[in-house]
C-alpha atoms as a PDB file:
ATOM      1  CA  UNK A   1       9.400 -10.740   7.833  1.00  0.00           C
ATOM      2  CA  UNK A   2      11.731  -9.186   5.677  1.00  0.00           C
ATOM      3  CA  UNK A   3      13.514 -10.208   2.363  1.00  0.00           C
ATOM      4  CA  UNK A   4      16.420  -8.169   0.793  1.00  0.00           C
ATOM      5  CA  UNK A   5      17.273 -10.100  -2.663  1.00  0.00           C
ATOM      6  CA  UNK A   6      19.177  -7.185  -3.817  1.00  0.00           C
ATOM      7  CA  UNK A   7      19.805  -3.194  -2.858  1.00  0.00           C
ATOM      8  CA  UNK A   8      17.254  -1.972  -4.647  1.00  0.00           C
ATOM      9  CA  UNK A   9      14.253  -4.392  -3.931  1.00  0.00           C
ATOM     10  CA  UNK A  10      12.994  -5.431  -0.406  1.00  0.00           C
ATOM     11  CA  UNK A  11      10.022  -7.763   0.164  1.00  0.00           C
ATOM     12  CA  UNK A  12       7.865  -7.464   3.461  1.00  0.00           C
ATOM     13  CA  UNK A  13       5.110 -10.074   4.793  1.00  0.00           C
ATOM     14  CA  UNK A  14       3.276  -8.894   7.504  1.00  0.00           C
ATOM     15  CA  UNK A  15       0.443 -11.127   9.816  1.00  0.00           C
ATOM     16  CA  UNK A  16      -1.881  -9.842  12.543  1.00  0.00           C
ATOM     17  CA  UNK A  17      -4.525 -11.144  14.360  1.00  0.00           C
ATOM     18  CA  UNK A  18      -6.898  -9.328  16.787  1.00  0.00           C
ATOM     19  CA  UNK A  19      -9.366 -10.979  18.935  1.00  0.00           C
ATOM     20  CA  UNK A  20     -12.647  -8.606  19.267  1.00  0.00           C
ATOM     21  CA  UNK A  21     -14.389  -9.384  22.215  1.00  0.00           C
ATOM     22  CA  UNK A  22     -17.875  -7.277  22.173  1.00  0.00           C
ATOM     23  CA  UNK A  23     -21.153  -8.305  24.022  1.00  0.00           C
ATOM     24  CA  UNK A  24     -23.095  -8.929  20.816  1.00  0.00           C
ATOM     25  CA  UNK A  25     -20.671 -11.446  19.987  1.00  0.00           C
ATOM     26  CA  UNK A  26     -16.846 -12.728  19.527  1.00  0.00           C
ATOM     27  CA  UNK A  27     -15.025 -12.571  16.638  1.00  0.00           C
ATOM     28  CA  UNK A  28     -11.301 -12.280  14.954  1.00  0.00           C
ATOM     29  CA  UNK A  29      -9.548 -10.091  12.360  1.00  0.00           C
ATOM     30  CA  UNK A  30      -7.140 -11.170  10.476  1.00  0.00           C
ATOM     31  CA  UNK A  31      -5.051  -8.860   8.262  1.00  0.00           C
ATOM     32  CA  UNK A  32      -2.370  -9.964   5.558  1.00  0.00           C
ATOM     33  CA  UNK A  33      -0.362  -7.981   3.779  1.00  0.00           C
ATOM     34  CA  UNK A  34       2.797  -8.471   1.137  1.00  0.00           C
ATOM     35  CA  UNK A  35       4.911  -4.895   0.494  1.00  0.00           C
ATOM     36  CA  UNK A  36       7.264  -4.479  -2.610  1.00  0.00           C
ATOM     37  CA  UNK A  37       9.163  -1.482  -2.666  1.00  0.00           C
ATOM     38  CA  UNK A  38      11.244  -0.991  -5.193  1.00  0.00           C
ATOM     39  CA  UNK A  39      14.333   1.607  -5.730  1.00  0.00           C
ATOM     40  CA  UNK A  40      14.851   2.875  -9.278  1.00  0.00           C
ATOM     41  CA  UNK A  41      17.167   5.750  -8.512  1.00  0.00           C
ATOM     42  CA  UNK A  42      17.473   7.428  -5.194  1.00  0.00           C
ATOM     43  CA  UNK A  43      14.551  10.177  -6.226  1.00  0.00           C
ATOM     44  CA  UNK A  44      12.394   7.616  -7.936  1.00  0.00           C
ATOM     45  CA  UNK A  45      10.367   5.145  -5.866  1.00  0.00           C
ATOM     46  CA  UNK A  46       7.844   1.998  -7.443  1.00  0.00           C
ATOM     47  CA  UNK A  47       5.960   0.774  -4.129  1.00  0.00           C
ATOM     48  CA  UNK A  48       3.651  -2.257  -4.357  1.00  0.00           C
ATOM     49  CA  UNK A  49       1.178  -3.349  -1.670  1.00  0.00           C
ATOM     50  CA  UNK A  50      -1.232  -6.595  -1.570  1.00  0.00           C
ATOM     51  CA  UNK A  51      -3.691  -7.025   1.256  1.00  0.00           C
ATOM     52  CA  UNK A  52      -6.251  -9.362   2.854  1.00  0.00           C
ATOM     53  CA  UNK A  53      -8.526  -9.175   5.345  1.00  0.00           C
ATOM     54  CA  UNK A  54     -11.361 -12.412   6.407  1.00  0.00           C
ATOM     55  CA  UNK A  55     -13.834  -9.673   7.522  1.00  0.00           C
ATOM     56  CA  UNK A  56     -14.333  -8.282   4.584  1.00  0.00           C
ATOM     57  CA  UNK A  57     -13.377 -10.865   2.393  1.00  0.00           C
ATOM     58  CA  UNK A  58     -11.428  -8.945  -0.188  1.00  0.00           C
ATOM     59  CA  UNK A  59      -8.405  -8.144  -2.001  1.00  0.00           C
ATOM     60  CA  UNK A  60      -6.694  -4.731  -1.666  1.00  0.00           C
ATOM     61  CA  UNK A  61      -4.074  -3.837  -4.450  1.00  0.00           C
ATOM     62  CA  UNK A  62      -1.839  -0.421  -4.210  1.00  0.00           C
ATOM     63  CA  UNK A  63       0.735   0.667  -6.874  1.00  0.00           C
ATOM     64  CA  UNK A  64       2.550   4.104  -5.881  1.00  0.00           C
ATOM     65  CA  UNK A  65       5.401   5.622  -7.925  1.00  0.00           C
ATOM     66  CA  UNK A  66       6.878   8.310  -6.199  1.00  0.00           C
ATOM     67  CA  UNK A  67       9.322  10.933  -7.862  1.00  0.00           C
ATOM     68  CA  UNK A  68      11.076  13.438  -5.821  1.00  0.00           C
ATOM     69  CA  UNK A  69      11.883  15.849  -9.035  1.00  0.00           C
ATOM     70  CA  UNK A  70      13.847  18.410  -7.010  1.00  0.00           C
ATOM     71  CA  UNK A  71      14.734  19.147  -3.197  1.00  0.00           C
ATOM     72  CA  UNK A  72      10.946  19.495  -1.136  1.00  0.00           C
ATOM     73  CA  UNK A  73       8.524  18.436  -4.475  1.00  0.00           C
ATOM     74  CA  UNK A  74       7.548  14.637  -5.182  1.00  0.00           C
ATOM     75  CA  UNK A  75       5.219  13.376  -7.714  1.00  0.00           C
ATOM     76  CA  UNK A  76       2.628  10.521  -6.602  1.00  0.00           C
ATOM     77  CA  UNK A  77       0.963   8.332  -8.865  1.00  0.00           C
ATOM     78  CA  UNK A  78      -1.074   5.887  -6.993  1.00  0.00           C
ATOM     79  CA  UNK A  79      -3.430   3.043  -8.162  1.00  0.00           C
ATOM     80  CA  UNK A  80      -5.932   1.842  -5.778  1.00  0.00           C
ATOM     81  CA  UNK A  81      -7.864  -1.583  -6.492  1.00  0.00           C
ATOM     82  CA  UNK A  82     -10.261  -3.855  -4.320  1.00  0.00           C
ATOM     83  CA  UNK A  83     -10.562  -7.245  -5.382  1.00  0.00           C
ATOM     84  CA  UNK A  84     -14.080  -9.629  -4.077  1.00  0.00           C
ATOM     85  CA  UNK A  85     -12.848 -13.333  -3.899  1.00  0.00           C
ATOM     86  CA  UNK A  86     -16.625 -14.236  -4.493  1.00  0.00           C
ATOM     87  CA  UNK A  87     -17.174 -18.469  -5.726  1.00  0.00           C
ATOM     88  CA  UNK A  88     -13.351 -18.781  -5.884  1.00  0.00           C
ATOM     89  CA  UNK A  89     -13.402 -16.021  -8.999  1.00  0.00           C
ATOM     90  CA  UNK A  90     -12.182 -12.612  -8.572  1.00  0.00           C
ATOM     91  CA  UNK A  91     -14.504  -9.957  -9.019  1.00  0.00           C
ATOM     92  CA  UNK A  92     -12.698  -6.213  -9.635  1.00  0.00           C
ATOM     93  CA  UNK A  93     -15.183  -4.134  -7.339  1.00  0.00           C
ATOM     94  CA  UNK A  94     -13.545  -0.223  -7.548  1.00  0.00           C
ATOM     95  CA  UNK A  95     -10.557   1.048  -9.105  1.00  0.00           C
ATOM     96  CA  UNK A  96      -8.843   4.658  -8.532  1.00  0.00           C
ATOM     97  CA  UNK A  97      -6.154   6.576  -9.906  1.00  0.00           C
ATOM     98  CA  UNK A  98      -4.744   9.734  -8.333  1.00  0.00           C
ATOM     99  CA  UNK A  99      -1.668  11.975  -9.385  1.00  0.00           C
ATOM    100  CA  UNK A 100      -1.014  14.232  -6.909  1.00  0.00           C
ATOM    101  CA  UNK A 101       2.083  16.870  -6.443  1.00  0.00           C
ATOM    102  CA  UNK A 102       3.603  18.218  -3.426  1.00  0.00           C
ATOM    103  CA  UNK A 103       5.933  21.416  -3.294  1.00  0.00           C
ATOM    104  CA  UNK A 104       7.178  22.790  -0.548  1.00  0.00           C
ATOM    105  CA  UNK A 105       7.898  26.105  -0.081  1.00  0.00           C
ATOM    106  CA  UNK A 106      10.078  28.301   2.238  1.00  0.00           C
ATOM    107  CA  UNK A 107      10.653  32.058   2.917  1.00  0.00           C
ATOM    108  CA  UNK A 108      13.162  33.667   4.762  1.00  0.00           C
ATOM    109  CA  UNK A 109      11.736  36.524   7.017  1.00  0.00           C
ATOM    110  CA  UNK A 110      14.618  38.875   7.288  1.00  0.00           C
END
């Protein structure tokens, strides 16, 4: 499902199920997610991401702001986080934080 408050800002709820059949035993996965992308400019991208899955039984957080800063070169800046939903309290188990930068570059063989 999709949600469009305003031009900038979309909202995105996604549900799946999958049956695993296996001869050691029967089981399903279920995966939930909730996506928040948001639009500053054109270039400048804030994407948010929250995700659950039973087998595991934890939280997954991810915050990326993406710059394009000119033609073929974006910034990233992404936050990782897993979250254990242990006794009804949330436990932070692992954070990471990467900044990476992508150029592209292209030569003309004459």
């Amino acid at each position: 499902m999709d949600l469009k408050p305003i031009k900038r800002l979309t909202f995105r709820l996604d549900y799946t199920l999958n049956p695993v059949r296996l001869p050691e035993g029967d089981f399903d996965t279920r995966l939930g997610s909730a996506r928040a992308p948001i639009s500053i400019t054109p270039n400048l991208i804030w994407y948010h991401r929250v995700q659950y899955d039973n087998v595991s039984d934890t939280l997954g957080y991810d915050s990326r702001f993406i710059w394009q800063f000119r033609p073929g070169a974006n910034l990233f800046i992404v936050l990782n986080q897993n979250i254990d939903r242990e006794n009804s309290h949330l436990t932070w188990l692992e954070s990471e934080l990467t900044v990476k930068v992508n150029i592209s570059f292209r030569f003309r063989h004459h």
